[in-house]
PDB file of N, CA and C in Angstrom:
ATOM      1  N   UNK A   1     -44.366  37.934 114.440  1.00  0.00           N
ATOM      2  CA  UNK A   1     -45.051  37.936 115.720  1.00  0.00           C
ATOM      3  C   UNK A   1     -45.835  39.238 115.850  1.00  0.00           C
ATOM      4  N   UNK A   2     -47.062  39.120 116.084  1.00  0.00           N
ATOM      5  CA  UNK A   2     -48.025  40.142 116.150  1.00  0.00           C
ATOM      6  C   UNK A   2     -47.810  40.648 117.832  1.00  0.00           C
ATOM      7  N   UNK A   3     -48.008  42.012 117.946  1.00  0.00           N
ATOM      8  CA  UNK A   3     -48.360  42.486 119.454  1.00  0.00           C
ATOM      9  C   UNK A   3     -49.629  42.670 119.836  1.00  0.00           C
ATOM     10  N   UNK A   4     -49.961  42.584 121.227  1.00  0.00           N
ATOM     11  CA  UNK A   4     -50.810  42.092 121.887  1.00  0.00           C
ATOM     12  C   UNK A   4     -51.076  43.701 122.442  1.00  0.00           C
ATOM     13  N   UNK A   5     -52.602  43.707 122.645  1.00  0.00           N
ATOM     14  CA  UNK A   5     -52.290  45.168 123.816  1.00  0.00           C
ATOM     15  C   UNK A   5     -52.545  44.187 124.841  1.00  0.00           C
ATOM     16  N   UNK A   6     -52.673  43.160 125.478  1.00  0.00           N
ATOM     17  CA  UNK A   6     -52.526  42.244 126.592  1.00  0.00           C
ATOM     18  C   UNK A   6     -51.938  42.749 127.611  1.00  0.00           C
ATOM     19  N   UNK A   7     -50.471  42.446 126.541  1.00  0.00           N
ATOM     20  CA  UNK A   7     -49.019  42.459 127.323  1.00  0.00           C
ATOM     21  C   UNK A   7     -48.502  43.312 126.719  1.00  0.00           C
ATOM     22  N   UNK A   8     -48.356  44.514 126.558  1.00  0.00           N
ATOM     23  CA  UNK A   8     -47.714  45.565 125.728  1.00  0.00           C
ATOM     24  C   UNK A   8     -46.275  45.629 126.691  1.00  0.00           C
ATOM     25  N   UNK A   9     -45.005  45.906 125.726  1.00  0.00           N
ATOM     26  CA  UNK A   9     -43.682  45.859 126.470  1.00  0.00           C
ATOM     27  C   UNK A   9     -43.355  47.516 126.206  1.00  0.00           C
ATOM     28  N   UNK A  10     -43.076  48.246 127.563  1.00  0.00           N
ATOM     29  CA  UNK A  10     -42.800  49.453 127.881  1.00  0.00           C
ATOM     30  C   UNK A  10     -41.520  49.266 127.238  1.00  0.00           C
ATOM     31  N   UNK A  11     -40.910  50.521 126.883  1.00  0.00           N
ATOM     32  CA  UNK A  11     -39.827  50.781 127.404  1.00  0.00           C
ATOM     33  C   UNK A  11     -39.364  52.121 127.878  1.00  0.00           C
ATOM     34  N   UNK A  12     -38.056  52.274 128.653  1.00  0.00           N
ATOM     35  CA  UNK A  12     -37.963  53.486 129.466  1.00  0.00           C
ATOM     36  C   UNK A  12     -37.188  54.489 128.646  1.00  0.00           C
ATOM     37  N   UNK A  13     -36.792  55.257 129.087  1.00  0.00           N
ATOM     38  CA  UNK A  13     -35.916  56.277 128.451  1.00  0.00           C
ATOM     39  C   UNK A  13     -34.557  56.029 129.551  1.00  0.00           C
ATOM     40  N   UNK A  14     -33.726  57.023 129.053  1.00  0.00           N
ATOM     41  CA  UNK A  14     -32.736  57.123 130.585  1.00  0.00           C
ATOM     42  C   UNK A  14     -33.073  58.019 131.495  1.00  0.00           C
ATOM     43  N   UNK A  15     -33.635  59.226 131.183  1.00  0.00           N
ATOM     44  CA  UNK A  15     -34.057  59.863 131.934  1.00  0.00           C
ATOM     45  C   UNK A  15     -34.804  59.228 133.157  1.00  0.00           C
ATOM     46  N   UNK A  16     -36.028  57.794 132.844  1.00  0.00           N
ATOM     47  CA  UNK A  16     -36.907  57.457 133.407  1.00  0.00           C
ATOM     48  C   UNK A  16     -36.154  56.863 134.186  1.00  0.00           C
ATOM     49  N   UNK A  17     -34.965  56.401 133.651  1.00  0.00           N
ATOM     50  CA  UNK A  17     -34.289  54.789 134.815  1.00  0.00           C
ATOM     51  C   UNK A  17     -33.798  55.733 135.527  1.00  0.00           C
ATOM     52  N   UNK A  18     -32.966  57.050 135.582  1.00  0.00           N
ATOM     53  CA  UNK A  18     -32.236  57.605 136.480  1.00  0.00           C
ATOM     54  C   UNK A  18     -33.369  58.142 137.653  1.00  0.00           C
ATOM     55  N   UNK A  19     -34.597  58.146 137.371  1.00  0.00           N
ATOM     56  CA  UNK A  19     -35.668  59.164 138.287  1.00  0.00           C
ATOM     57  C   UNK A  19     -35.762  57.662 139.155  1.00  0.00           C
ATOM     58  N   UNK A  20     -35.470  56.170 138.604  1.00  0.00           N
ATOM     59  CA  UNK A  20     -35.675  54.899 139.522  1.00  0.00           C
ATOM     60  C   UNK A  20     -35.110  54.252 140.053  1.00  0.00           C
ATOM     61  N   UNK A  21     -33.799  54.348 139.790  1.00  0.00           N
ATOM     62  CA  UNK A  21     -32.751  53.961 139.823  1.00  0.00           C
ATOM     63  C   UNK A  21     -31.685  54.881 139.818  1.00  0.00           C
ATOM     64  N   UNK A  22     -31.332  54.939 141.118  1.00  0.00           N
ATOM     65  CA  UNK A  22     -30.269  56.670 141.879  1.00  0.00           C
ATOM     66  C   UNK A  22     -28.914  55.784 141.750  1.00  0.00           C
ATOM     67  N   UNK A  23     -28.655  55.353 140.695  1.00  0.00           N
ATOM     68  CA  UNK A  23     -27.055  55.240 139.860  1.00  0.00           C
ATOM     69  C   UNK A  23     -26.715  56.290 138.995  1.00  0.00           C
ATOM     70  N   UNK A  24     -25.259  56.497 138.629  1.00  0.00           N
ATOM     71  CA  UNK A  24     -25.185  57.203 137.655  1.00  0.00           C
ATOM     72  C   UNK A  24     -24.603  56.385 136.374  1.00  0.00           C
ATOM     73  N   UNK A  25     -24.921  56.854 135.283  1.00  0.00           N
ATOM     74  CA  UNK A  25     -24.850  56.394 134.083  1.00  0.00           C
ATOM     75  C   UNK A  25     -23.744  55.048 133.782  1.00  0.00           C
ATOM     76  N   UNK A  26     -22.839  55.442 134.637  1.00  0.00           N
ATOM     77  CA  UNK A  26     -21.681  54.891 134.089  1.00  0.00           C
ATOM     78  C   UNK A  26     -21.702  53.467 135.045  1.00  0.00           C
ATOM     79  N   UNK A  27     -22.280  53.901 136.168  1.00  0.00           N
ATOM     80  CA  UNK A  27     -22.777  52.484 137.429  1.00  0.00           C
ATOM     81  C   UNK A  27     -23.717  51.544 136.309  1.00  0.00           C
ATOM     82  N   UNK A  28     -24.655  52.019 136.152  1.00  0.00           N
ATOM     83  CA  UNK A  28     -26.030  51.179 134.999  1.00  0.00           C
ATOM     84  C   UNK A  28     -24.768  50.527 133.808  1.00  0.00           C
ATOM     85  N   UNK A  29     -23.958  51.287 133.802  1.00  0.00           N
ATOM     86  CA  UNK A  29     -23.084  50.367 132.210  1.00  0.00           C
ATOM     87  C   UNK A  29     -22.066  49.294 132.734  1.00  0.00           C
ATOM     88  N   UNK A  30     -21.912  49.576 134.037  1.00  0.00           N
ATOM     89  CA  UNK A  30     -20.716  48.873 134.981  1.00  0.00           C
ATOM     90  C   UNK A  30     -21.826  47.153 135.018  1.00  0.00           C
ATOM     91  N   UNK A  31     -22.884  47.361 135.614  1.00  0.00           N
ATOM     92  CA  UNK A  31     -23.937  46.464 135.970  1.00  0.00           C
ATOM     93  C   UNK A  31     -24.225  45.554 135.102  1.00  0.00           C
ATOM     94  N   UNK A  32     -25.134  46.134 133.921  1.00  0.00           N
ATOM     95  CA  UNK A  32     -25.033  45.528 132.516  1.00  0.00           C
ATOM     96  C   UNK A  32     -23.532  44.995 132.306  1.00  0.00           C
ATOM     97  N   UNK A  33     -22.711  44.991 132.256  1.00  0.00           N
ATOM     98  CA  UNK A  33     -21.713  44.223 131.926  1.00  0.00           C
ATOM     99  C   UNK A  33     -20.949  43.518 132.344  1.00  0.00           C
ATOM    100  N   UNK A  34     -21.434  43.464 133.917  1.00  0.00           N
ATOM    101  CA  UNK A  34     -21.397  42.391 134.776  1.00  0.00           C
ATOM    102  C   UNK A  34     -22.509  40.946 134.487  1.00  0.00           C
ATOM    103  N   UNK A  35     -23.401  41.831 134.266  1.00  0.00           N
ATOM    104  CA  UNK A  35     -24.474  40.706 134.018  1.00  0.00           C
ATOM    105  C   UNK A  35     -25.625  40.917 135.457  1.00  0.00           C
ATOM    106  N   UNK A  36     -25.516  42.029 135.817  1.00  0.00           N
ATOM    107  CA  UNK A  36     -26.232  42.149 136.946  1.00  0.00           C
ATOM    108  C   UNK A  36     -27.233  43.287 136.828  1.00  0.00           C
ATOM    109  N   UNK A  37     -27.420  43.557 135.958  1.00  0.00           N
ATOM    110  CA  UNK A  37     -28.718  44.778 135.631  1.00  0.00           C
ATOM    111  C   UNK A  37     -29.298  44.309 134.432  1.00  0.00           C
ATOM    112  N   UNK A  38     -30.771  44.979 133.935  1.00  0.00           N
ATOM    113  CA  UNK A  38     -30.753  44.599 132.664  1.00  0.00           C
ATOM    114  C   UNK A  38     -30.416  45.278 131.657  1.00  0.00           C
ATOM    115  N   UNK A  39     -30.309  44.513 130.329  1.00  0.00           N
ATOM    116  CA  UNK A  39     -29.201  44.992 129.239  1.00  0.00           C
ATOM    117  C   UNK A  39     -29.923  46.117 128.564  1.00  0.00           C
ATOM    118  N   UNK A  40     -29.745  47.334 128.183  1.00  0.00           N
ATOM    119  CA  UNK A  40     -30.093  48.453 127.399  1.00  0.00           C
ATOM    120  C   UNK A  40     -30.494  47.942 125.866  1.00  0.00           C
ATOM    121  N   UNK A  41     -31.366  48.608 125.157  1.00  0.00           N
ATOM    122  CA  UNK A  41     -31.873  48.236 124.044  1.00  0.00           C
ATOM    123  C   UNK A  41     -31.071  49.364 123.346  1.00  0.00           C
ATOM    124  N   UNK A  42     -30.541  49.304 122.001  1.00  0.00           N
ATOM    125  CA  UNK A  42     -30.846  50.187 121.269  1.00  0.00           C
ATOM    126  C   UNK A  42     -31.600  50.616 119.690  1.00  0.00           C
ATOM    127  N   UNK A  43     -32.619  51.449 120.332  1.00  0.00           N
ATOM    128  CA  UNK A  43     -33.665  52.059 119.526  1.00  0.00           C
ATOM    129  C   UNK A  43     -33.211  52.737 118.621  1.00  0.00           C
ATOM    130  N   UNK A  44     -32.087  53.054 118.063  1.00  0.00           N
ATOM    131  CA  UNK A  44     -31.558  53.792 117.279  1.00  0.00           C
ATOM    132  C   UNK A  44     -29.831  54.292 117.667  1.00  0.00           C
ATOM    133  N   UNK A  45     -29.829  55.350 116.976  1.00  0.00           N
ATOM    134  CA  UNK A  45     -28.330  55.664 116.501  1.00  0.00           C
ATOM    135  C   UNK A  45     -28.028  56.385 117.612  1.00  0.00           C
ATOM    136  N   UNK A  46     -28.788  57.123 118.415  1.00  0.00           N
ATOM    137  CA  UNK A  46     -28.724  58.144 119.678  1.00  0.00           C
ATOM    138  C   UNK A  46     -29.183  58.027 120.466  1.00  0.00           C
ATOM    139  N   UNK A  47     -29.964  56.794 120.215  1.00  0.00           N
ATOM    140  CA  UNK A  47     -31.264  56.030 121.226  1.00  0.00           C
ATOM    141  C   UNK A  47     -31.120  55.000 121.968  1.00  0.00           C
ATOM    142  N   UNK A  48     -31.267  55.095 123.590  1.00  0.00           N
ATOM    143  CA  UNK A  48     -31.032  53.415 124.133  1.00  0.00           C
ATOM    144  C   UNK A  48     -32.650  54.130 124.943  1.00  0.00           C
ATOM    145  N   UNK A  49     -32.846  52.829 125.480  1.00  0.00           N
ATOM    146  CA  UNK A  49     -34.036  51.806 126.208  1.00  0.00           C
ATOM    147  C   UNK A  49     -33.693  50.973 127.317  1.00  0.00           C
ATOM    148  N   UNK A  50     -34.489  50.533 128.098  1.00  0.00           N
ATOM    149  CA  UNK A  50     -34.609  49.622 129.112  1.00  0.00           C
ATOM    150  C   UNK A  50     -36.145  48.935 129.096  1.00  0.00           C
ATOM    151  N   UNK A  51     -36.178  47.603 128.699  1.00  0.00           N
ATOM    152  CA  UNK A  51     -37.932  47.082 128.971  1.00  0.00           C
ATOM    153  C   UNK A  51     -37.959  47.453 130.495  1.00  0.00           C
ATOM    154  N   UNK A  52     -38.844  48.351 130.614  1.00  0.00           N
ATOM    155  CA  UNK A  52     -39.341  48.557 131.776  1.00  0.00           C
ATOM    156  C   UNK A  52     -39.737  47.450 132.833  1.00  0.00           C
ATOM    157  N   UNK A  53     -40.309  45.865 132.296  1.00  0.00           N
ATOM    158  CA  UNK A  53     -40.816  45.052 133.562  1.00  0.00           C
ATOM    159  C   UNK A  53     -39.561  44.839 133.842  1.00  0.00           C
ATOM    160  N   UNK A  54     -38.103  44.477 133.276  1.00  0.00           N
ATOM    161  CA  UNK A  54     -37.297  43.601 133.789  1.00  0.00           C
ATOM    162  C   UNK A  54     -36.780  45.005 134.660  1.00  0.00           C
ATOM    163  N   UNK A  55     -36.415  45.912 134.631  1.00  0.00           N
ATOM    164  CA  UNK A  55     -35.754  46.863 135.501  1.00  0.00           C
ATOM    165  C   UNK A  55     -36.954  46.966 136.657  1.00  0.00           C
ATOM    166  N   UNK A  56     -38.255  46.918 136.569  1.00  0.00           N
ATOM    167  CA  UNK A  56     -38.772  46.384 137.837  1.00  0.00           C
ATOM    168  C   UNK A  56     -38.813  45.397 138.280  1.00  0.00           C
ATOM    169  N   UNK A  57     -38.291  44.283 137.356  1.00  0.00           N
ATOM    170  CA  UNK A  57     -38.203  42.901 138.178  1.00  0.00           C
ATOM    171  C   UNK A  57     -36.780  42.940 138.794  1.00  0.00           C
ATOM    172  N   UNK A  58     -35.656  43.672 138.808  1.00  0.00           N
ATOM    173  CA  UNK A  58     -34.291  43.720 139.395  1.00  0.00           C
ATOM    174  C   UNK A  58     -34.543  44.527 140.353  1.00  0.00           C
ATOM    175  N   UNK A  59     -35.335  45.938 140.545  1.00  0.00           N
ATOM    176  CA  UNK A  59     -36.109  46.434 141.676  1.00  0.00           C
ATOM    177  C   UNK A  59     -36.513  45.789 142.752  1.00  0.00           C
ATOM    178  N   UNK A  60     -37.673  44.759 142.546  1.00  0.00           N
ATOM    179  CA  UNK A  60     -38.473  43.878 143.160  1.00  0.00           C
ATOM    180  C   UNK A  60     -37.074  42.891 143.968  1.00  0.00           C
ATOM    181  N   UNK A  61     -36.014  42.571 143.313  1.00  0.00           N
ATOM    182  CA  UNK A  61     -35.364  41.716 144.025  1.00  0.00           C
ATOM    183  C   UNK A  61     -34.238  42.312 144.840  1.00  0.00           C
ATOM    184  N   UNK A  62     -34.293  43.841 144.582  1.00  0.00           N
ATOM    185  CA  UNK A  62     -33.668  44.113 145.883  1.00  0.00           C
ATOM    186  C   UNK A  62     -34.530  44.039 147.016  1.00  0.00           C
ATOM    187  N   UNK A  63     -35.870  44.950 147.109  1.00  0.00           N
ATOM    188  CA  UNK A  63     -36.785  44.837 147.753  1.00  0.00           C
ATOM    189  C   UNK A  63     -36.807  43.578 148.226  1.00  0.00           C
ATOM    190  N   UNK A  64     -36.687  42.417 148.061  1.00  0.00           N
ATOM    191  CA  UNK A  64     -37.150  41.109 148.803  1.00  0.00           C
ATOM    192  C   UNK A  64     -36.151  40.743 149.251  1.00  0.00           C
ATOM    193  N   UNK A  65     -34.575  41.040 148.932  1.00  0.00           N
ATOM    194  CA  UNK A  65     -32.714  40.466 149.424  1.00  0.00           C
ATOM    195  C   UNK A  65     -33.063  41.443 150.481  1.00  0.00           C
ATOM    196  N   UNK A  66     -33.151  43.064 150.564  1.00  0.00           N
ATOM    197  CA  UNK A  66     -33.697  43.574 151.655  1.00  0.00           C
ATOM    198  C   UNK A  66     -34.424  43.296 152.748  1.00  0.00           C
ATOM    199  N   UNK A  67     -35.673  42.657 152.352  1.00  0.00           N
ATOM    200  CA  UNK A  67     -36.628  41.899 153.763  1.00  0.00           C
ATOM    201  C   UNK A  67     -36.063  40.398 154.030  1.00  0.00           C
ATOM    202  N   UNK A  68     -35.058  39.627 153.142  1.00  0.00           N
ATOM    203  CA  UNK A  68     -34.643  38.623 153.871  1.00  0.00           C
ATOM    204  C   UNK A  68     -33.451  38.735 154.907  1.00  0.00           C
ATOM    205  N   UNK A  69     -33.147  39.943 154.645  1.00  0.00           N
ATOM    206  CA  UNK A  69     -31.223  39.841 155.828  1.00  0.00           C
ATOM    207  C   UNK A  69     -32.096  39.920 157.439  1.00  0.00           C
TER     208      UNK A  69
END
């Protein structure tokens, strides 16, 4: 499968998810393994990731559970 610059897929660091997401580390691993955040990539041996749209698409749906109560 070839990539597109179309749709290019971000991904975050942890640093980035913690500046977006005001959990701490161990909350984000609690979540993911509930099945209620999205799942961490790993990029390597020392390395994890997050695709950036889906951690804004779990964003977006607090934002909208928020404007429905």
């Amino acid at each position: 499968m070839e990539a597109t610059t179309d749709d290019p897929t971000r991904i975050i660091t942890q640093k980035e998810l913690a500046s977006r997401v005001p959990y701490s580390s161990v909350q984000i691993w609690r979540l993911e393994k509930a099945g209620t955040f999205p799942r961490r990539i790993q990029l390597g041996p020392n390395r994890i990731g997050w695709v950036e749209a889906e951690v804004e698409a779990w964003l977006r749906k607090r934002l909208d559970e928020r404007g429905a109560s």
